[in-house]
Protein backbone atom coordinates (compact mmCIF):
# COMPACT_ATOMS: atom_id res chain seq x y z
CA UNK A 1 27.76 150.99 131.86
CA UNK A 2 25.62 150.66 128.70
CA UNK A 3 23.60 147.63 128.67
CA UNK A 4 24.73 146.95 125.23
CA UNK A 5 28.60 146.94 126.50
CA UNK A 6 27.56 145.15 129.65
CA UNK A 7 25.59 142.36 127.51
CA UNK A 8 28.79 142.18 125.54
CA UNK A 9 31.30 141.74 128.60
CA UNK A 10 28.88 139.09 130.06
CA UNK A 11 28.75 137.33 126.80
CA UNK A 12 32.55 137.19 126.46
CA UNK A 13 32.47 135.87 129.96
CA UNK A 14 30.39 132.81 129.37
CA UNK A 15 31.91 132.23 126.52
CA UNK A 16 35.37 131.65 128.06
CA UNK A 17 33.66 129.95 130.95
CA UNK A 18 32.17 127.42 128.09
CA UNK A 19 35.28 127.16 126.86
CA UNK A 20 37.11 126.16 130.34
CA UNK A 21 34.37 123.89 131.21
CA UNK A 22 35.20 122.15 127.71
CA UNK A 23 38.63 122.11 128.22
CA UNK A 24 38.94 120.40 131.43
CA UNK A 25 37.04 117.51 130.62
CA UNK A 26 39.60 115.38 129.16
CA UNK A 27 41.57 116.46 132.20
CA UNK A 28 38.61 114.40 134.82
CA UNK A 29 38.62 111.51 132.69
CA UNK A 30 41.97 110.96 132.82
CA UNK A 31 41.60 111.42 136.41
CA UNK A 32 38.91 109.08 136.54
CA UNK A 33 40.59 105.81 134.85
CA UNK A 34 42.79 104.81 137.52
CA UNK A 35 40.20 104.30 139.86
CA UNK A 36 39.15 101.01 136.70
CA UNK A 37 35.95 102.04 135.36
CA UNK A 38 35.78 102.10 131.35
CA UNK A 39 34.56 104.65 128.83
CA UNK A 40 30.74 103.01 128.25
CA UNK A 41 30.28 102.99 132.00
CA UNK A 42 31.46 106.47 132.62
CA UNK A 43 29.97 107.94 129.54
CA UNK A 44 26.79 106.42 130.81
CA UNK A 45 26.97 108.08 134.39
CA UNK A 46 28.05 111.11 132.85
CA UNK A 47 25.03 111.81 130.39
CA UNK A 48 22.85 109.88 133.57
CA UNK A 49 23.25 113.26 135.45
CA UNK A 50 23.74 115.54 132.80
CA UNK A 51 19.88 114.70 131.72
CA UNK A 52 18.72 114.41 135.21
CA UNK A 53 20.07 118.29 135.00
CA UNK A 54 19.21 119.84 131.92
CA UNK A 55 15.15 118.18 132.39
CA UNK A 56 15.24 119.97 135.88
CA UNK A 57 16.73 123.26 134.03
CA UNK A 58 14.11 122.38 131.08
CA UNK A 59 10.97 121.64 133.40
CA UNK A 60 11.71 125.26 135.05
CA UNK A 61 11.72 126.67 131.88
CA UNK A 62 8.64 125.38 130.80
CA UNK A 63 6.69 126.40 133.81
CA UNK A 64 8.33 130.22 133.52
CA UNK A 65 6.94 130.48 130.03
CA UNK A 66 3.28 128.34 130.45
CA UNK A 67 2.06 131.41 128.80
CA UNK A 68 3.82 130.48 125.74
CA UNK A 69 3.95 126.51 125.05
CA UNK A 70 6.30 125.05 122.55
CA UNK A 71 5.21 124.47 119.38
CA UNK A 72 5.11 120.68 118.54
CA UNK A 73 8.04 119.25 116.52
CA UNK A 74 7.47 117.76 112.95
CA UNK A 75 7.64 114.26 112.61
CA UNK A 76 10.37 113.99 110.11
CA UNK A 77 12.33 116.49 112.33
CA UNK A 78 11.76 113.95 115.18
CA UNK A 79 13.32 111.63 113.40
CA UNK A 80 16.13 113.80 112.05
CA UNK A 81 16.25 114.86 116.01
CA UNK A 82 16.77 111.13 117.20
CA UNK A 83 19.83 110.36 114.73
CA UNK A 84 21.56 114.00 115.48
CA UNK A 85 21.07 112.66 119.25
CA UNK A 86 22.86 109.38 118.61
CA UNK A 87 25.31 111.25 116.54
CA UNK A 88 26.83 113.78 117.90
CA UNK A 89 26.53 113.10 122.13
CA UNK A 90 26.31 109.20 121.76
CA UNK A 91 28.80 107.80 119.07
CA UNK A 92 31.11 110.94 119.84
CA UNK A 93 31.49 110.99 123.16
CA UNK A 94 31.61 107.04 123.31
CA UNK A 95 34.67 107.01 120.45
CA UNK A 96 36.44 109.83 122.36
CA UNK A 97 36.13 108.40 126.13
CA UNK A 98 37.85 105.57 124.25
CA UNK A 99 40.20 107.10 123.13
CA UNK A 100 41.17 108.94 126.33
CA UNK A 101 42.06 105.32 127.82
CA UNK A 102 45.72 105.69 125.81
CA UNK A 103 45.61 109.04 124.37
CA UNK A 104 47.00 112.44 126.86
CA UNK A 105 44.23 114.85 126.93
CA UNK A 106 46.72 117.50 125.27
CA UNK A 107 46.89 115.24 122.45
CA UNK A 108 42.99 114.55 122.35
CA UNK A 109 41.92 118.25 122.99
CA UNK A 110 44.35 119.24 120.04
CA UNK A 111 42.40 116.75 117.64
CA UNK A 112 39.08 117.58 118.67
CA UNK A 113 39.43 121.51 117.82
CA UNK A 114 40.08 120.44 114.09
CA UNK A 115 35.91 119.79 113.98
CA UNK A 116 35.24 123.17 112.69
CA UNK A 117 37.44 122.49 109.63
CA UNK A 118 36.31 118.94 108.99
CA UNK A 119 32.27 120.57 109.61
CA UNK A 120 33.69 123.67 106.78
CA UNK A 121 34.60 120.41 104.56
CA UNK A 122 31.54 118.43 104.89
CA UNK A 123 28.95 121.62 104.40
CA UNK A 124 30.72 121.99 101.19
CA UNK A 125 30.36 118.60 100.21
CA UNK A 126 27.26 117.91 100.69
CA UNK A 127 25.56 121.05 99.56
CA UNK A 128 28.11 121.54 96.91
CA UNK A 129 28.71 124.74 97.65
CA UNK A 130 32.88 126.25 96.62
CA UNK A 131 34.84 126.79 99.89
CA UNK A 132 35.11 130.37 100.60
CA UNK A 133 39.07 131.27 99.35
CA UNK A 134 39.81 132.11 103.45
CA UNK A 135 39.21 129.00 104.64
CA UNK A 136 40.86 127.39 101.62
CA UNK A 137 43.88 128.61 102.80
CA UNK A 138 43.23 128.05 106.48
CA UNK A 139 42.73 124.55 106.03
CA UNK A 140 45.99 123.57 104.74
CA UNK A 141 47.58 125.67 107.70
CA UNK A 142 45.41 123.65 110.23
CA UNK A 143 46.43 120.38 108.93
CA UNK A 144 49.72 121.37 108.88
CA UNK A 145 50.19 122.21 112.33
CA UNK A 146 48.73 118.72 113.01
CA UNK A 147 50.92 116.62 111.26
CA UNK A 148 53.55 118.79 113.75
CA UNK A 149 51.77 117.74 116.94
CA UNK A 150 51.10 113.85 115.68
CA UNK A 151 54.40 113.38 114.55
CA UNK A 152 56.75 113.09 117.88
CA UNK A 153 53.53 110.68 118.89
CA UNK A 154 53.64 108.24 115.73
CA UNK A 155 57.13 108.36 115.70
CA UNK A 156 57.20 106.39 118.64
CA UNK A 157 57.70 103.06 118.90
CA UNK A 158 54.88 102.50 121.32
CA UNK A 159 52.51 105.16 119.58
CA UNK A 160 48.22 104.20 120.39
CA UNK A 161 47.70 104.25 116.90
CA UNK A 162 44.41 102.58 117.67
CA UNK A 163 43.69 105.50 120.57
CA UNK A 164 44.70 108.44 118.18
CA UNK A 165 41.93 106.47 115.46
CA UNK A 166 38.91 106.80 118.26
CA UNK A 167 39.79 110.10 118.63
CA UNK A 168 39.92 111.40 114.72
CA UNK A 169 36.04 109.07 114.42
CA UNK A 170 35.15 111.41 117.43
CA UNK A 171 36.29 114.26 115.61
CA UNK A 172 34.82 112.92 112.66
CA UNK A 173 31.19 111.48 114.07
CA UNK A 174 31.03 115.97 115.85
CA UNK A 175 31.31 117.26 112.57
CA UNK A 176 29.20 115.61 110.63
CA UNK A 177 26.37 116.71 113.79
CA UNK A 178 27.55 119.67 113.64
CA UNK A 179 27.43 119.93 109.51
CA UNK A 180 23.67 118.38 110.09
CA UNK A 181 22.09 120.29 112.50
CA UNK A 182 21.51 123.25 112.10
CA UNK A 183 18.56 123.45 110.11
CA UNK A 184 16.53 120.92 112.75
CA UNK A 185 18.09 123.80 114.98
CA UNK A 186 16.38 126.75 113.74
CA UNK A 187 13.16 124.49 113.24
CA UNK A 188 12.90 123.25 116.81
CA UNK A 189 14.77 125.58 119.17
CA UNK A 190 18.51 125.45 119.99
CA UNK A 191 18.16 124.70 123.92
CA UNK A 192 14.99 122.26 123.09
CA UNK A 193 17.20 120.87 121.15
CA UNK A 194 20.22 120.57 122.71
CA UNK A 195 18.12 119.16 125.64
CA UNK A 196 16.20 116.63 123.68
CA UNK A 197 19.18 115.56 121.82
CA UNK A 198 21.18 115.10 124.78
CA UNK A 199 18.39 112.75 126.16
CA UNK A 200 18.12 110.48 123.02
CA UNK A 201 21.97 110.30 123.97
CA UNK A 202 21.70 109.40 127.63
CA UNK A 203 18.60 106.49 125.75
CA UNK A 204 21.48 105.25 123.65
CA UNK A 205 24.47 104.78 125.87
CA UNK A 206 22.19 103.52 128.61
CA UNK A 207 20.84 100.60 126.38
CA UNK A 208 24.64 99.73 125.01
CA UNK A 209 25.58 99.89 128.75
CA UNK A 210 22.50 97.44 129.83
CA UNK A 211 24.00 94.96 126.82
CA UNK A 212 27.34 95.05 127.41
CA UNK A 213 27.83 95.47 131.08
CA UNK A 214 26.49 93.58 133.93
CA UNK A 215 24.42 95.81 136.05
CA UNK A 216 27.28 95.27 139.16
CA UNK A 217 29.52 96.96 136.54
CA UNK A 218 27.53 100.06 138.00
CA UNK A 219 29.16 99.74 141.45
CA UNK A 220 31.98 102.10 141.33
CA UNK A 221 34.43 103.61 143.73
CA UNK A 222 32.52 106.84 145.21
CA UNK A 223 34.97 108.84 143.25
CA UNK A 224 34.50 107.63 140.06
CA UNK A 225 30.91 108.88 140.79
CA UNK A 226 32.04 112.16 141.79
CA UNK A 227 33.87 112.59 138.78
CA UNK A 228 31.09 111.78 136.55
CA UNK A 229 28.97 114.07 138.27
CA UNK A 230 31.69 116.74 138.08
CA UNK A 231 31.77 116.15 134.18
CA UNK A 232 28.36 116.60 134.00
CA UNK A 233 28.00 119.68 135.57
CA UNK A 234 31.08 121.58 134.67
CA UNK A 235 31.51 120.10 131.20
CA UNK A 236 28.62 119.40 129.84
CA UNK A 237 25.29 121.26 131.33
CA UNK A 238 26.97 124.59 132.50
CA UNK A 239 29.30 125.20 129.32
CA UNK A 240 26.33 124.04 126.84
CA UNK A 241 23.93 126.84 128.71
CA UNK A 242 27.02 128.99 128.75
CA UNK A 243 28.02 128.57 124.97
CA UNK A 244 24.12 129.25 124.11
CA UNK A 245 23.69 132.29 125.99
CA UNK A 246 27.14 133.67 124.83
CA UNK A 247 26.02 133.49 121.20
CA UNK A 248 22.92 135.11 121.88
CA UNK A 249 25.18 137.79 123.16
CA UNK A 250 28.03 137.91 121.11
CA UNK A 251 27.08 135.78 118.33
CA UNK A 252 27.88 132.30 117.11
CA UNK A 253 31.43 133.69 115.39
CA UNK A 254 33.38 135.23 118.61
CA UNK A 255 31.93 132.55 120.71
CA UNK A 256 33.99 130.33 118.40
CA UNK A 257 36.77 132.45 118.37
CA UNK A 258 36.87 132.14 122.17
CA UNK A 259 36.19 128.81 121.79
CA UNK A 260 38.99 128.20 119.68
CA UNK A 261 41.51 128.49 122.70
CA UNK A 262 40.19 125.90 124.54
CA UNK A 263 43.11 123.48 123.45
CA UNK A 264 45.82 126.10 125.18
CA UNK A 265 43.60 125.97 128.33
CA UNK A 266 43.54 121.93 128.08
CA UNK A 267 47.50 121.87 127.45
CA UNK A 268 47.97 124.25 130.22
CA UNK A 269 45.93 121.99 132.74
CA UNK A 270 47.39 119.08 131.46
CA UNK A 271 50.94 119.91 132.65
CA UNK A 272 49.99 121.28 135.48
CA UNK A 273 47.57 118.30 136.82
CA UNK A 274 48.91 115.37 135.00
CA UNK A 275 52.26 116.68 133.98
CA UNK A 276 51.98 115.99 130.50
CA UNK A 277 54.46 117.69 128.05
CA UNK A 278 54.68 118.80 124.57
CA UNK A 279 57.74 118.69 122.79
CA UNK A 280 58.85 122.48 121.07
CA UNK A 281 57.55 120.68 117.50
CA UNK A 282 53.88 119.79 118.98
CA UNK A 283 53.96 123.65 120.34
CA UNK A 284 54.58 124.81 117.32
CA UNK A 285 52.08 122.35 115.55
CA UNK A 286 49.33 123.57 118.04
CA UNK A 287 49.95 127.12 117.59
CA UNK A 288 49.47 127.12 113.85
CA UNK A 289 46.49 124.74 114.21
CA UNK A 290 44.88 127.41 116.71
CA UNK A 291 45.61 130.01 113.97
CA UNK A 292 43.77 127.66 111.51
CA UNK A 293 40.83 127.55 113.21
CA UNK A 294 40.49 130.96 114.43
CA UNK A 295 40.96 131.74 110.28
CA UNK A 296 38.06 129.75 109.76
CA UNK A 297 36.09 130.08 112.92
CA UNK A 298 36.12 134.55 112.61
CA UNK A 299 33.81 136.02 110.12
């Protein structure tokens, strides 16, 4: 096989394992909350082992290239480092956990892929750059198909308004990382700075942890720690080392694309591990939101 095809088939691979890995996340946290603990505690003991991880994958790294050191970071890219951190693995992942308490992960997985057209919105904005005609018309189409899935739930008398809110400010608090980032990005490194921003993270959810929780609070059933370990492996470290290497491969627009089904693979695990439904409406919603963002995800 040519290297070039095999480099591609290996980069569709990771891609799709990235997008699994993604995908069943929402699936172990809603696994997780019966056994009592709540989002700040298992968000903390999440990104806990997810550092612990990537600084043993970063360390090695570091020591296989000695020959050629990193070049230091700016200070005002520091800075700009420090907020993305807080930003988009921090307040995100904090709002969404929260959200997960009331919300089905179907539901939640279904919100969070509308990020790529709220990050399309919020590049324009703020660079004041026109939105390509494609995506004009993609983004009506996405939003569409949500108001199709949300409907059923906010028709309901006993809707989680409030749950359906943290998730949206997830969605919301992702993009606006994801609309920032870049350009620290392609100053400092994407896996330096996916690690380093993944550590100010673990920083800021361990100090609101230390001030709102007594440290007993840490004393959790054993699985609630295997969970969060399982989390931090599967969906965190391994897809974010997956999704990297995938768009060195296949570049950063098929690895969306693939990306992009992530929501069917979090629907289809959801009924089969926590038998949650969707209605034929909130199929028909998701499928035109997945169209949506594959319009505006494909080059």
């Amino acid at each position: 096989m040519p290297n070039s095809a095999q480099s591609i088939r290996i980069g569709v691979f990771l891609a799709v394992f990235a997008a699994t890995g993604f995908a069943m996340k929402g699936v172990f946290i809603k696994l997780v909350y019966p056994y009592g603990v709540d989002a700040v505690t298992l968000v903390m003991l999440r990104l806990m082992f997810a550092i612990a991880l990537l600084w043993m994958v970063r360390l090695w790294r570091l020591h296989a290239s000695s020959d050629a050191p990193e070049t230091p970071i700016a200070p005002l890219d520091k800075l700009k480092l420090f907020g993305l951190g807080l930003l988009g693995y921090y307040l995100s992942s904090v709002l969404d956990f929260i959200g997960l308490e009331t919300v089905s992960a179907s539901l939640e997985r279904l919100i969070l892929c509308l990020y790529p057209t709220f990050t399309v919105l919020l590049v324009s904005w703020f660079s004041g750059k026109p939105i390509p005609p494609k995506i004009k018309r993609a983004l009506p189409l996405t939003y569409l198909g949500m108001v199709l899935v949300l409907a059923p739930e906010l028709m309901n008398a006993h809707a989680d308004w409030v749950g359906i809110g943290f998730v949206v400010a997830s969605t919301l608090a992702f993009s606006l990382y994801m609309a920032w980032s870049p350009a620290v990005i392609e100053r400092v490194g994407s896996m330096r700075f996916t690690e380093l921003a993944l550590t100010v993270s673990g920083l800021g959810i361990l100090v609101h942890w230390l001030i709102s929780h007594p440290l007993s609070s840490v004393v959790q059933p054993w699985p609630v720690w295997a969970y969060a370990l399982t989390i931090a492996i599967f969906s965190t470290v391994l897809p974010v080392y997956a999704m990297t290497n995938a768009m060195k491969r296949i570049g950063a627009g098929r690895t969306a694309v693939i990306g992009s089904f992530g929501p069917v693979l979090s629907i289809v695990m959801s009924m089969g591990i926590l038998n949650e439904r969707l209605s034929a409406v909130q199929w028909l919603g998701a499928a035109i939101v997945l169209s949506g963002v594959w319009m505006v995800s494909k080059k």
